[in-house]
N, C-alpha and C. Protein backbone atom coordinates (compact mmCIF):
# COMPACT_ATOMS: atom_id res chain seq x y z
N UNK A 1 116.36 96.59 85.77
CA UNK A 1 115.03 97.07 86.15
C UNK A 1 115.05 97.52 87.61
N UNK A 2 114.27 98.60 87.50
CA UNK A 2 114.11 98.98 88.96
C UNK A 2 113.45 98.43 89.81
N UNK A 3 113.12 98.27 91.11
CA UNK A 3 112.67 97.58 92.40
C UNK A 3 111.50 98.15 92.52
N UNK A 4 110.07 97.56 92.06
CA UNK A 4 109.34 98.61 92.32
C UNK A 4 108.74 98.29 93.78
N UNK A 5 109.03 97.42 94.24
CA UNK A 5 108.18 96.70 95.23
C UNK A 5 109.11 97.39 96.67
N UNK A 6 110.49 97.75 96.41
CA UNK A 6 111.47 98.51 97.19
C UNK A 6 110.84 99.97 97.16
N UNK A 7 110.22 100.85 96.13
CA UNK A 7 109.46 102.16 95.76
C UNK A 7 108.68 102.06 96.76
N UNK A 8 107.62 101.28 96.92
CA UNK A 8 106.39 101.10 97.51
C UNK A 8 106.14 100.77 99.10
N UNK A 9 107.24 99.85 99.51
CA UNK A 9 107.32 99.10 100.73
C UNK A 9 107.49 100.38 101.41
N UNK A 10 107.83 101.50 101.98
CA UNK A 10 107.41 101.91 103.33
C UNK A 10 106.30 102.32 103.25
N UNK A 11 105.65 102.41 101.99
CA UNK A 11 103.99 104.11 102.29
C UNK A 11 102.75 102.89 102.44
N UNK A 12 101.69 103.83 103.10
CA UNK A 12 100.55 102.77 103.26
C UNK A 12 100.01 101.96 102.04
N UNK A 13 99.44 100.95 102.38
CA UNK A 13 98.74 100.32 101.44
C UNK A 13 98.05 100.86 100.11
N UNK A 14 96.99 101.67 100.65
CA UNK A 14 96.20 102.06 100.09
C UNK A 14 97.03 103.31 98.86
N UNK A 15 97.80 103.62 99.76
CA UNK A 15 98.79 104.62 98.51
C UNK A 15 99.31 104.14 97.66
N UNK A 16 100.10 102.55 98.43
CA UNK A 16 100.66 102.03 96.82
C UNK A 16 99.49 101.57 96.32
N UNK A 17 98.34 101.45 96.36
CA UNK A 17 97.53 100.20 95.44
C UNK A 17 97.44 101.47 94.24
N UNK A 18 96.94 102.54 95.23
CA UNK A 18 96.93 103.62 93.87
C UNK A 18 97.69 103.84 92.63
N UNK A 19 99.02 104.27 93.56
CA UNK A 19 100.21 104.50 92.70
C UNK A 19 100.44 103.67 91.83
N UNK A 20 100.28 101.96 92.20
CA UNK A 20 100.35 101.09 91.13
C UNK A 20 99.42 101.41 90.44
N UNK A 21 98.25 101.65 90.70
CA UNK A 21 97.08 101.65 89.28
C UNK A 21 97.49 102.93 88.43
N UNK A 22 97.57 104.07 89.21
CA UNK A 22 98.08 105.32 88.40
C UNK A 22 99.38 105.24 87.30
N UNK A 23 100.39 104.51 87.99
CA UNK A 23 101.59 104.52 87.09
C UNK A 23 101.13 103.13 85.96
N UNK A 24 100.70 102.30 86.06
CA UNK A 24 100.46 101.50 85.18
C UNK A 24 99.53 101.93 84.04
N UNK A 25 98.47 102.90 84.37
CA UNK A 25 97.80 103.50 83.61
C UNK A 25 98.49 104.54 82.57
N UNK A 26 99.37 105.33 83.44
CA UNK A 26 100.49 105.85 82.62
C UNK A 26 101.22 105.51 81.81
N UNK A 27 101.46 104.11 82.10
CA UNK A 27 102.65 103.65 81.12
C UNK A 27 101.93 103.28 80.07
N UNK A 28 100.85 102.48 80.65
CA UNK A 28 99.82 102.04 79.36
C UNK A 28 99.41 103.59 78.40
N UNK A 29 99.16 104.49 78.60
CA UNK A 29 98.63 105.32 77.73
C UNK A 29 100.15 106.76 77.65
N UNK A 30 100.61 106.00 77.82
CA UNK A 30 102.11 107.33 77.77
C UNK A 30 102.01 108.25 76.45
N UNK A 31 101.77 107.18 74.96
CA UNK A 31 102.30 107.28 73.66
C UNK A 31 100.72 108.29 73.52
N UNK A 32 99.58 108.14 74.08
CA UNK A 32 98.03 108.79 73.75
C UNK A 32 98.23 110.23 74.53
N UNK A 33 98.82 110.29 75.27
CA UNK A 33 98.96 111.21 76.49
C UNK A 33 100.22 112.50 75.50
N UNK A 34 100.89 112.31 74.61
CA UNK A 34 101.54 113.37 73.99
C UNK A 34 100.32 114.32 73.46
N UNK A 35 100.97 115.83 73.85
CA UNK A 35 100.22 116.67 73.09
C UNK A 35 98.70 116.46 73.60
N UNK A 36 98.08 115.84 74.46
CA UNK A 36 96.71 115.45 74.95
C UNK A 36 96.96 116.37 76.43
N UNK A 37 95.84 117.17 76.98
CA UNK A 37 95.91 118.07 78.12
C UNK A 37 95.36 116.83 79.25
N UNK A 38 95.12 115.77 78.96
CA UNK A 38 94.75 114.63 79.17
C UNK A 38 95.65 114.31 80.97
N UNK A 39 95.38 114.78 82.35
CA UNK A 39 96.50 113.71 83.22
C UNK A 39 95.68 112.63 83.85
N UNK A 40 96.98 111.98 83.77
CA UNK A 40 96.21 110.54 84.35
C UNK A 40 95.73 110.28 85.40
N UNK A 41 95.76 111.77 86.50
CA UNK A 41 95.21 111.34 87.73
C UNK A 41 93.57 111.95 87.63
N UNK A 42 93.26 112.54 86.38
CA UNK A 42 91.43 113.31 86.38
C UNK A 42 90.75 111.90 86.89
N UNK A 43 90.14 111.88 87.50
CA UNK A 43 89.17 110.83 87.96
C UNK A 43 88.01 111.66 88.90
N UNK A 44 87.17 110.90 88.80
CA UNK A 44 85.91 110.93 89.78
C UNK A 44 85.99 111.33 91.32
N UNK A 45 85.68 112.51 91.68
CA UNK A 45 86.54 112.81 92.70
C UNK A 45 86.63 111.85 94.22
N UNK A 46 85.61 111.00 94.16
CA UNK A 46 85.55 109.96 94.76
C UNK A 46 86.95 109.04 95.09
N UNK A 47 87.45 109.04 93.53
CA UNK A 47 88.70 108.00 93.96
C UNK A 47 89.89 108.67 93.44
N UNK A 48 90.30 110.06 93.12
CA UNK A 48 90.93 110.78 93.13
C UNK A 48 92.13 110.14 94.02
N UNK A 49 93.81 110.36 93.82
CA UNK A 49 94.94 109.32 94.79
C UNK A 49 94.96 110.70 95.68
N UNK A 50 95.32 110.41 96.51
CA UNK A 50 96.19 111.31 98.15
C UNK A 50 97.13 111.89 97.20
N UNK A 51 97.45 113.13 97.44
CA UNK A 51 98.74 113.80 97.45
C UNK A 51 99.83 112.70 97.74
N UNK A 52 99.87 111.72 98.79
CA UNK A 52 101.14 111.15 99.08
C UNK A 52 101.10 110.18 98.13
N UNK A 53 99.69 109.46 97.33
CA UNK A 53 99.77 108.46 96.16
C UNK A 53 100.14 109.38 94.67
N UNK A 54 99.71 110.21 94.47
CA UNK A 54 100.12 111.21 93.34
C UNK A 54 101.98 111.34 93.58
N UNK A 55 102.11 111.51 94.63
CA UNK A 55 103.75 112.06 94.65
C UNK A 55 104.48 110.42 94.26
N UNK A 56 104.57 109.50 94.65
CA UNK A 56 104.67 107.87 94.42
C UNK A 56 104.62 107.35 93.69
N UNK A 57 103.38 107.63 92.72
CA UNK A 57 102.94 107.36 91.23
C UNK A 57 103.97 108.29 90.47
N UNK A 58 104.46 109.92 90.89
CA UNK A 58 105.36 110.40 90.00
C UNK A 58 106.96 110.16 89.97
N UNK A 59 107.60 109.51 91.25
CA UNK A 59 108.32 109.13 91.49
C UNK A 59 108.58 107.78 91.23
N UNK A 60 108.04 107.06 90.82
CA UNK A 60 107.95 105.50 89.98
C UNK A 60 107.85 105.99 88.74
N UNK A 61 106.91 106.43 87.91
CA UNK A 61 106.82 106.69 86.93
C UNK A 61 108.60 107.59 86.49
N UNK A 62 109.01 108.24 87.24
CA UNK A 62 110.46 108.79 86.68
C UNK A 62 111.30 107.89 86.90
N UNK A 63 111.02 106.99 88.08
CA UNK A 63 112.51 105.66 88.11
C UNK A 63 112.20 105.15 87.02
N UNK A 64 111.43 104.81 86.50
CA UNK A 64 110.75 103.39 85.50
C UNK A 64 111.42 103.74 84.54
N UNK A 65 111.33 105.56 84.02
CA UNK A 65 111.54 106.22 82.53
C UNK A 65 113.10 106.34 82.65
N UNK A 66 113.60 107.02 83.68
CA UNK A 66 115.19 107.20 84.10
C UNK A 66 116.19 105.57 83.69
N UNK A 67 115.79 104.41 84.50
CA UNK A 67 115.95 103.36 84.21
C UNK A 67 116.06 102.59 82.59
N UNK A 68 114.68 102.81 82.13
CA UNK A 68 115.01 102.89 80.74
C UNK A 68 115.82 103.64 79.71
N UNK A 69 116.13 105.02 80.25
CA UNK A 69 116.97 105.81 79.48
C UNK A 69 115.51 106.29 78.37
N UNK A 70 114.49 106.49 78.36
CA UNK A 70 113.99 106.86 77.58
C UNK A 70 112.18 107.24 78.50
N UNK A 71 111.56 107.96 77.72
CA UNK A 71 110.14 108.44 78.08
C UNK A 71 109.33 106.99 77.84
N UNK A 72 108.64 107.27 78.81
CA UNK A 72 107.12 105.72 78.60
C UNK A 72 106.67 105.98 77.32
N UNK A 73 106.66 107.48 76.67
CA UNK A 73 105.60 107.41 74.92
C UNK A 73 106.53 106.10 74.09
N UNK A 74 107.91 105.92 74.33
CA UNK A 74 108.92 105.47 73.46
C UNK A 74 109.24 103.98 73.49
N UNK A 75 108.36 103.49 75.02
CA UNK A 75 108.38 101.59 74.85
C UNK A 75 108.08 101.21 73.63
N UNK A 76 108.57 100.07 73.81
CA UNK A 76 107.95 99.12 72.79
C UNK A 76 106.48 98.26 73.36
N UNK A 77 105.87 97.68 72.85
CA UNK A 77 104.48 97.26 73.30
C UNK A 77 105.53 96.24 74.01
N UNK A 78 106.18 95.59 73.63
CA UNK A 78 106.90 94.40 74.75
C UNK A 78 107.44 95.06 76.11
N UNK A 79 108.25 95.85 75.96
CA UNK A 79 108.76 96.80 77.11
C UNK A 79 107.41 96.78 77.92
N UNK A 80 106.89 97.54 77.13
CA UNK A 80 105.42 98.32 78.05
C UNK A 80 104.84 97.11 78.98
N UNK A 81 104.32 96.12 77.90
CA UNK A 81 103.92 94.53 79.06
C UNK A 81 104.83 94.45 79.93
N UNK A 82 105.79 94.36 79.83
CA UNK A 82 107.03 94.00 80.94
C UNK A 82 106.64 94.95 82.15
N UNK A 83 106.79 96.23 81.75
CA UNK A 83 106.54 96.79 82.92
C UNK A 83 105.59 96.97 83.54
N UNK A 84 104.15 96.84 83.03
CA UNK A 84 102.79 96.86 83.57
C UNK A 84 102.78 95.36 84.06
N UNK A 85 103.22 94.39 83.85
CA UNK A 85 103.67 93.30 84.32
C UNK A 85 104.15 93.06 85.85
N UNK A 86 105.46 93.81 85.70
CA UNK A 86 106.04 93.97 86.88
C UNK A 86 105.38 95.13 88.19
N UNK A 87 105.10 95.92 87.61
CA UNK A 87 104.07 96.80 88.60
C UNK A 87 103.05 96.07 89.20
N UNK A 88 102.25 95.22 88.52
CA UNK A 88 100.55 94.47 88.30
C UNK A 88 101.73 92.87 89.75
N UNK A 89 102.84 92.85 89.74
CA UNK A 89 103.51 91.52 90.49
C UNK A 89 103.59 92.63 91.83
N UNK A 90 103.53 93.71 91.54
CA UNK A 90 104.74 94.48 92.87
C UNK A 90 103.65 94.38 93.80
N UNK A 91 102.16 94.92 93.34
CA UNK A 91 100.51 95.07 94.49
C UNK A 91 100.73 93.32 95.61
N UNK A 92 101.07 92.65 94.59
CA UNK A 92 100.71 90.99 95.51
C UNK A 92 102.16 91.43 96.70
N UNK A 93 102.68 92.03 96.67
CA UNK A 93 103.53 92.26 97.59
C UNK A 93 103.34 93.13 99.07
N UNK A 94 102.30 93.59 98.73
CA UNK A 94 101.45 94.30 99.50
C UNK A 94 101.19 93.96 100.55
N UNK A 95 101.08 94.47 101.84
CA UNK A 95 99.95 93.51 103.14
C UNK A 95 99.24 94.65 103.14
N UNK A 96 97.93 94.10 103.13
CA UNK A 96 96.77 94.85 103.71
C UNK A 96 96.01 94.60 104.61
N UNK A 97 96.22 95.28 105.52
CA UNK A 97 95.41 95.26 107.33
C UNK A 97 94.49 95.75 107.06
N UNK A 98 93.88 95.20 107.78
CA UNK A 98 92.12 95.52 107.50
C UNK A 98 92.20 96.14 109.19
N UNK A 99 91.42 96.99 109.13
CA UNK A 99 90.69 97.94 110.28
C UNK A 99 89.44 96.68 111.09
N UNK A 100 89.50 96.73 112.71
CA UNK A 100 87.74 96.33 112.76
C UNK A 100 87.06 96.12 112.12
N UNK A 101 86.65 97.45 111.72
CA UNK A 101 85.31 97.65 111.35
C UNK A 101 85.20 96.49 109.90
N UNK A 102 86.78 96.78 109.47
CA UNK A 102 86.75 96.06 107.71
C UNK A 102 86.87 94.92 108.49
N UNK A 103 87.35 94.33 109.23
CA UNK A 103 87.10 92.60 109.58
C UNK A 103 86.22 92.28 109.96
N UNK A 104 85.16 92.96 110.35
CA UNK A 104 83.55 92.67 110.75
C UNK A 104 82.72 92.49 109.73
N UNK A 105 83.03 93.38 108.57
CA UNK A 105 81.86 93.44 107.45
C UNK A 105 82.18 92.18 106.75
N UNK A 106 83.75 91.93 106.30
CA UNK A 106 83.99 90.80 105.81
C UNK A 106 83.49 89.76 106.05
N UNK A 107 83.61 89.79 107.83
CA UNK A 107 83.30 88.53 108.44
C UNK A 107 81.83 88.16 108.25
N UNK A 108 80.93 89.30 108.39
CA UNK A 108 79.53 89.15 107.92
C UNK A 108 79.54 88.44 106.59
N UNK A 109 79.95 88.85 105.88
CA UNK A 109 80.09 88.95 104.01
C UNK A 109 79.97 87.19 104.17
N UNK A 110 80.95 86.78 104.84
CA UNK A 110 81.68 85.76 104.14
C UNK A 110 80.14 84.34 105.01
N UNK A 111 79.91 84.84 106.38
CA UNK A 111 78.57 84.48 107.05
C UNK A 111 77.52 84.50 105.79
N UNK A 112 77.35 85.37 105.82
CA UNK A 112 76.55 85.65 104.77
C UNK A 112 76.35 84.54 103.60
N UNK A 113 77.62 84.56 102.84
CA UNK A 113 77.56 83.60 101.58
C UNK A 113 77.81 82.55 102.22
N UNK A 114 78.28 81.94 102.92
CA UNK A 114 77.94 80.68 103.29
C UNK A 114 76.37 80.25 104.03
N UNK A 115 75.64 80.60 104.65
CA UNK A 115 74.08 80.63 104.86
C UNK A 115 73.53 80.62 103.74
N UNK A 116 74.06 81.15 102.38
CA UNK A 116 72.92 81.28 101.59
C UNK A 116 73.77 80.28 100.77
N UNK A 117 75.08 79.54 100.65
CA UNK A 117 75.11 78.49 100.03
C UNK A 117 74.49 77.15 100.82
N UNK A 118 74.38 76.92 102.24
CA UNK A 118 73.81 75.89 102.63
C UNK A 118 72.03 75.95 102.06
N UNK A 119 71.52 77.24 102.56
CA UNK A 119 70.25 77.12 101.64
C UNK A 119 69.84 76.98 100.66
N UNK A 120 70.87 77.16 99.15
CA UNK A 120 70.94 76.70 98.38
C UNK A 120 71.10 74.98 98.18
N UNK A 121 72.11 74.70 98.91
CA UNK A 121 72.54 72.91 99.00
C UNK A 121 70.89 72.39 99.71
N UNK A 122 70.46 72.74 100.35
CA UNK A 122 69.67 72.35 101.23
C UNK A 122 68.05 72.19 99.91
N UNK A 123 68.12 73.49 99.23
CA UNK A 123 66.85 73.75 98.05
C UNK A 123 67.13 73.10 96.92
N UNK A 124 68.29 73.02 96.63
CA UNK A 124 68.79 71.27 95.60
C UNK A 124 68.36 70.50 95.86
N UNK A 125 68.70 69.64 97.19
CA UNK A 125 68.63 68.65 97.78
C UNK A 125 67.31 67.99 98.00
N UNK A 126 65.95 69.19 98.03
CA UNK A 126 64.60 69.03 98.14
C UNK A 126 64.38 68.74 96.83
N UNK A 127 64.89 69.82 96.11
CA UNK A 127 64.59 69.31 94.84
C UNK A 127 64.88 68.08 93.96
N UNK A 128 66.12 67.84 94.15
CA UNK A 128 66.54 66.56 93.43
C UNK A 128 65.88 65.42 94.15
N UNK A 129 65.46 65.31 95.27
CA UNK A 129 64.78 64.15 96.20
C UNK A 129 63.00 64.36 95.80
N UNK A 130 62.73 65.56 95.09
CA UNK A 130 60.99 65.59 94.66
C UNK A 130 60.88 64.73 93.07
C-alpha cells in the first residue's frame, strides 16, 4: 500500500483535508461514476477544492489505482473499506494551525459553552434545592 500520509505531508492543510474527502469520495463511488458525466469534484461552489487540492486528489487517486494494479470501479467492497479506511487514518495526521483570528473565535466558542454550562449547573441546582 501506498503512503498516503507521505502524498499529503508537504501541501497545506486545508488541501489535504480536501483531497482526502475528494479521493475517498472517489473511491467510494468509482463503480457509479462509469459511463456517468458525473465528476466528483461538482460541488457547491462554496466548497469547490483549490486547483492545488484537485491536482492531490488526482494524484492519490492514480497512486491508490497504480498500486493496486487495477481501476477504483474494480475493488472489492473489502479493498474499497481498506482504502477509505486508510485515507479517513491519513487526515488525523494532519496539523492544523489555526490563524488569530481562528484562535479567538474558538476561544470565545469554548467561553461561551462553558458560561452557559455553569448557568445551566447553577439552574439545576435551584431547581433540585426548590
Amino acid at each position: 500500500m501506498i503512503d498516503i500520509v507521505q502524498l499529503i505531508r508537504e501541501h497545506p492543510a486545508n488541501d489535504a483535508i480536501d483531497a482526502l474527502y475528494f479521493c475517498i469520495r472517489y473511491i467510494k463511488q468509482a463503480a457509479n461514476l462509469i459511463g456517468a458525466e458525473k465528476d466528483i469534484f461538482d460541488e457547491d461552489t462554496r466548497s469547490k477544492p483549490s486547483p492545488a487540492a484537485r491536482a492531490l486528489t488526482e494524484t492519490m487517486i492514480s497512486a491508490i489505482e497504480t498500486d493496486a494494479g487495477e481501476p477504483a470501479a474494480n475493488f472489492s467492497r473489502a479493498h474499497t473499506m481498506q482504502i477509505i479506511n486508510e485515507l479517513a487514518s491519513a487526515a488525523e495526521a494532519i496539523d492544523v494551525v489555526l490563524t488569530p483570528a481562528e484562535e479567538a473565535r474558538a476561544t470565545r466558542a469554548m467561553q461561551t459553552m462553558w458560561e452557559a454550562n455553569l448557568n445551566a449547573t447553577a439552574i439545576a441546582a435551584r431547581y433540585k434545592a426548590s
